[in-house]
N, C-alpha and C. Protein backbone atom coordinates (compact mmCIF):
# COMPACT_ATOMS: atom_id res chain seq x y z
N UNK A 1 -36.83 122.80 7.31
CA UNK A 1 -37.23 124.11 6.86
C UNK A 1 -38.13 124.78 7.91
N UNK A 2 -39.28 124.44 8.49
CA UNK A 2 -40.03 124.67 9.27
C UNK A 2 -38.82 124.90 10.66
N UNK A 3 -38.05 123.85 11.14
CA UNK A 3 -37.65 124.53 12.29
C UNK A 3 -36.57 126.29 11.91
N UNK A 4 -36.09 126.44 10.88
CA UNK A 4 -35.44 127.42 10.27
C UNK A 4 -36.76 128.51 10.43
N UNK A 5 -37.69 128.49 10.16
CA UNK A 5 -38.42 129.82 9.75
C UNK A 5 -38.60 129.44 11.49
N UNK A 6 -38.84 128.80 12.13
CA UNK A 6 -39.58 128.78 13.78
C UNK A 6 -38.19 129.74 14.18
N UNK A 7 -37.03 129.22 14.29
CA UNK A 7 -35.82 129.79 14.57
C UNK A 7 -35.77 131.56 14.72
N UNK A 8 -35.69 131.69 13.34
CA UNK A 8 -35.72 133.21 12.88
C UNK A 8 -36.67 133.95 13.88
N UNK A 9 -38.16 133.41 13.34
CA UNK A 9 -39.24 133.99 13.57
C UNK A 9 -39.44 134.23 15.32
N UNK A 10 -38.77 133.13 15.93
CA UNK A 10 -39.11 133.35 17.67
C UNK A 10 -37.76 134.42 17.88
N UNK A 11 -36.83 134.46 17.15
CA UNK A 11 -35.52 135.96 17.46
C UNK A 11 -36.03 137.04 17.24
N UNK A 12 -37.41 137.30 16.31
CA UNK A 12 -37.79 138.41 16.40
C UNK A 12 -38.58 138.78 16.86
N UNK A 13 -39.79 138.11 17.67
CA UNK A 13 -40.74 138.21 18.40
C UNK A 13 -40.59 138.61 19.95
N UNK A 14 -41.53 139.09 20.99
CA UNK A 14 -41.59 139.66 22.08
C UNK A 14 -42.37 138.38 22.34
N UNK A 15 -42.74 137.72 22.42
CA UNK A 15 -43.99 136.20 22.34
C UNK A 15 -43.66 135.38 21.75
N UNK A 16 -42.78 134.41 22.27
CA UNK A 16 -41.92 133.26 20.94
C UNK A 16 -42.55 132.54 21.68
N UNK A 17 -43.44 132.13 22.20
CA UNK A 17 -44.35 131.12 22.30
C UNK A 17 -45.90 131.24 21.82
N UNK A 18 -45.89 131.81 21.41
CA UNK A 18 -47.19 132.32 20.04
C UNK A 18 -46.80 132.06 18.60
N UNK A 19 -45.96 131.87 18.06
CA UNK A 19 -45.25 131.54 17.06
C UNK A 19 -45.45 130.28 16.50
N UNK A 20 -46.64 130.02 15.44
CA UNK A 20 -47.30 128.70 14.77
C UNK A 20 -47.10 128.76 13.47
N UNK A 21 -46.37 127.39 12.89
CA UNK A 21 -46.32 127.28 11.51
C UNK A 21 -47.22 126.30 11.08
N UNK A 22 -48.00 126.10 10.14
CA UNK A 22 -48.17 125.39 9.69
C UNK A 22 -48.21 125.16 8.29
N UNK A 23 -48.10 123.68 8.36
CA UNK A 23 -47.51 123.42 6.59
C UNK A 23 -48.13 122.83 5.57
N UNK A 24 -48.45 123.16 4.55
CA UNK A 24 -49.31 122.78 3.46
C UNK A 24 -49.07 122.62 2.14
N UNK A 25 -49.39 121.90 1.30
CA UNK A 25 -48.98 121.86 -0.63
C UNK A 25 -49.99 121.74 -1.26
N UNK A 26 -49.67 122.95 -1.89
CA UNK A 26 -50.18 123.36 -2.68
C UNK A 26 -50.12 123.50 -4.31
N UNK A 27 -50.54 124.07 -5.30
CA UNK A 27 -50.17 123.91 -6.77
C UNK A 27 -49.03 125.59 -6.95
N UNK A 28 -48.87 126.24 -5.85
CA UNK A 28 -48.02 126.87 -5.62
C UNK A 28 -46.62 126.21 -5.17
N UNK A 29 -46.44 125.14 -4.53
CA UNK A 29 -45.32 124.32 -4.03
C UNK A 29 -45.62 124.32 -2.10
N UNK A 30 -44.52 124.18 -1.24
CA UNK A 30 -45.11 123.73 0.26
C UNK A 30 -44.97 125.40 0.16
N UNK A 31 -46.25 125.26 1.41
CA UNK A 31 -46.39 126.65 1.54
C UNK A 31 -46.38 126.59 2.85
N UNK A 32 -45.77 127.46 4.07
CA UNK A 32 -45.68 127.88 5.45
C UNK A 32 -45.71 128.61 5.58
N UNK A 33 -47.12 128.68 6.70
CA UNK A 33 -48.05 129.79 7.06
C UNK A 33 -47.37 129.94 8.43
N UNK A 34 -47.17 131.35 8.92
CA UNK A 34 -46.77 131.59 9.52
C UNK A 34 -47.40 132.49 10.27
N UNK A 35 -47.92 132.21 11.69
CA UNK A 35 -49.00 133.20 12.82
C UNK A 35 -48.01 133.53 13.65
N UNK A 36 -47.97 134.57 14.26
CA UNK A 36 -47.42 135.28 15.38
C UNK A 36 -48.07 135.99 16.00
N UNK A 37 -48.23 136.01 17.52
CA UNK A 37 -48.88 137.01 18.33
C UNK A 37 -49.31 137.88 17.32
N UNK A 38 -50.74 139.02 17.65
CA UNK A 38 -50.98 140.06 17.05
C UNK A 38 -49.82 140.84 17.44
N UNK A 39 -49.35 141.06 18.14
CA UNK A 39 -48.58 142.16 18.63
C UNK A 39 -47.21 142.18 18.00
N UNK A 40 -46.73 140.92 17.30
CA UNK A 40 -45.43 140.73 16.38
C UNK A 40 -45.56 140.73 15.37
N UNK A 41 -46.84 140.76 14.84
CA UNK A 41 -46.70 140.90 13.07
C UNK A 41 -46.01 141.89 12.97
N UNK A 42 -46.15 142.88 13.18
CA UNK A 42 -45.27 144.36 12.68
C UNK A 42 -43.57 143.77 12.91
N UNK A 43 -43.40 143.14 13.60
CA UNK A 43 -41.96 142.65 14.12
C UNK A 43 -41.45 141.88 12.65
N UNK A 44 -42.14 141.17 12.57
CA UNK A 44 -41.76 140.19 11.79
C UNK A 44 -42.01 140.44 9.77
N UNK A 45 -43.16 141.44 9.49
CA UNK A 45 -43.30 142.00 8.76
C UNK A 45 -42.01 143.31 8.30
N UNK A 46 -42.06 143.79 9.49
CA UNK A 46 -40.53 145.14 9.36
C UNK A 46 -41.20 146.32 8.31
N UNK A 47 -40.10 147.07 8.16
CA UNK A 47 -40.64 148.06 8.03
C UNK A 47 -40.54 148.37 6.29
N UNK A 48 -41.94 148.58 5.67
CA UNK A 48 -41.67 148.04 4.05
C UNK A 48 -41.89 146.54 4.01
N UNK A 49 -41.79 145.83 4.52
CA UNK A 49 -41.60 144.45 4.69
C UNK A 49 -39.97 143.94 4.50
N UNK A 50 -39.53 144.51 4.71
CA UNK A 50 -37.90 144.27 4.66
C UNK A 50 -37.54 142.74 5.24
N UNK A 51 -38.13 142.88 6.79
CA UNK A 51 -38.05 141.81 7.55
C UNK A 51 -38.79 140.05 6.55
N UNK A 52 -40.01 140.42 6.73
CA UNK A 52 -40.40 139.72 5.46
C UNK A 52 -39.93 139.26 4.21
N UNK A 53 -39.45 140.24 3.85
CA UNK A 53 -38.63 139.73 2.20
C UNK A 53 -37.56 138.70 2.62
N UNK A 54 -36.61 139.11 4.18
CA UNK A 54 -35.12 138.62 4.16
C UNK A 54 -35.24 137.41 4.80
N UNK A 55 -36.37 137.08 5.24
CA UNK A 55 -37.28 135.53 5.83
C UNK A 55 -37.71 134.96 4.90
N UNK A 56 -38.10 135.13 3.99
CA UNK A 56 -38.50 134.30 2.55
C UNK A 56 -37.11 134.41 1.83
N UNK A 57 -36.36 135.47 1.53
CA UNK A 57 -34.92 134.84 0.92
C UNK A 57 -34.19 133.45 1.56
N UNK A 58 -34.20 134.06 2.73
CA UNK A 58 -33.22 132.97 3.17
C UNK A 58 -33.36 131.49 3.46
N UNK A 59 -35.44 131.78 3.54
CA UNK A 59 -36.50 130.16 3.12
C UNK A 59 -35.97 129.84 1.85
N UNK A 60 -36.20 130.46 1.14
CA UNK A 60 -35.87 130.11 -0.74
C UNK A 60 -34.69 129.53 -0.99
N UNK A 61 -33.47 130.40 -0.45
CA UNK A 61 -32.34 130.10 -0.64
C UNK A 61 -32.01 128.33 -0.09
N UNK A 62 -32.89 128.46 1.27
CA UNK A 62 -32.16 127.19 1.88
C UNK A 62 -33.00 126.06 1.07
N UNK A 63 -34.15 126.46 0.92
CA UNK A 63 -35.13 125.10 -0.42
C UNK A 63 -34.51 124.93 -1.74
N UNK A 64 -33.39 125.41 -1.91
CA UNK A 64 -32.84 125.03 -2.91
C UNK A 64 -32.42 123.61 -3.52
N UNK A 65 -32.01 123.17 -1.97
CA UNK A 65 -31.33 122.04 -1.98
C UNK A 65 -32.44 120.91 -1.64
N UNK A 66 -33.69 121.15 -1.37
CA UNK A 66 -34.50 120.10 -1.79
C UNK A 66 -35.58 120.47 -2.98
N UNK A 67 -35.02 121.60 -3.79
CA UNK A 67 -35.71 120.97 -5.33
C UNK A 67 -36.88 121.31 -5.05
N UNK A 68 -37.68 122.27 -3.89
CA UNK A 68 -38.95 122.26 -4.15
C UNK A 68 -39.48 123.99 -3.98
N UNK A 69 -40.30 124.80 -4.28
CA UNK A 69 -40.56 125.79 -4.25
C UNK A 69 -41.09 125.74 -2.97
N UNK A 70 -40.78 126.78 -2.21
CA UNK A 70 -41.20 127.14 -1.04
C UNK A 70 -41.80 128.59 -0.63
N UNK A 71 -42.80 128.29 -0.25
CA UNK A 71 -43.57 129.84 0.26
C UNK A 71 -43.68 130.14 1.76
N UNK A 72 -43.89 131.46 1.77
CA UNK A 72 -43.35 131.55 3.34
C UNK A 72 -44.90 132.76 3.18
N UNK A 73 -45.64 132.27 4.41
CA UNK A 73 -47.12 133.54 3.79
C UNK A 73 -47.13 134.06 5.60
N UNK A 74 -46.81 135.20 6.00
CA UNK A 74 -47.85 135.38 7.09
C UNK A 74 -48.59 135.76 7.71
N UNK A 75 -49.39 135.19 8.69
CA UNK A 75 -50.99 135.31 8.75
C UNK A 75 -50.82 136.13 9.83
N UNK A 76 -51.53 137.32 9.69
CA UNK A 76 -52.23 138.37 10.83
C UNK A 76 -53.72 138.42 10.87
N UNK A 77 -53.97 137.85 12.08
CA UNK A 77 -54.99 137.90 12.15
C UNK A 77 -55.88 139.10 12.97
């Protein structure tokens, strides 16, 4: 799962070597935090969050098949 969101997330970035997940569980289910350059949040967020929504669908969709809730959060710092 983690290399899937790394995947996506470095195709949309200008800085795919700034691109840090890290992974955690929580009483929400695993949650992956996701940092990108300051300069790619807007990239990766999209516009409305479009980009955002269709990166957590397609996280969700693919956690299906291990049965566990998955969150996709990301961090601008």
């Amino acid at each position: 799962m983690e290399q899937l969101i790394r995947v996506i997330a470095r195709a949309l970035v200008d800085h795919p070597e700034d691109v840090q997940i890290q992974v955690r569980e929580d009483a929400r289910g695993l949650v992956y935090e996701l940092s990108v350059h300051p300069d790619d949040v807007g990239k990766v967020i999209g516009k409305q969050g479009r980009i955002a929504k269709a990166l957590r669908t397609v996280v969700t969709s693919a956690s299906v098949k291990e049965r566990k809730r998955v969150i996709v959060d990301i961090i601008s710092e």
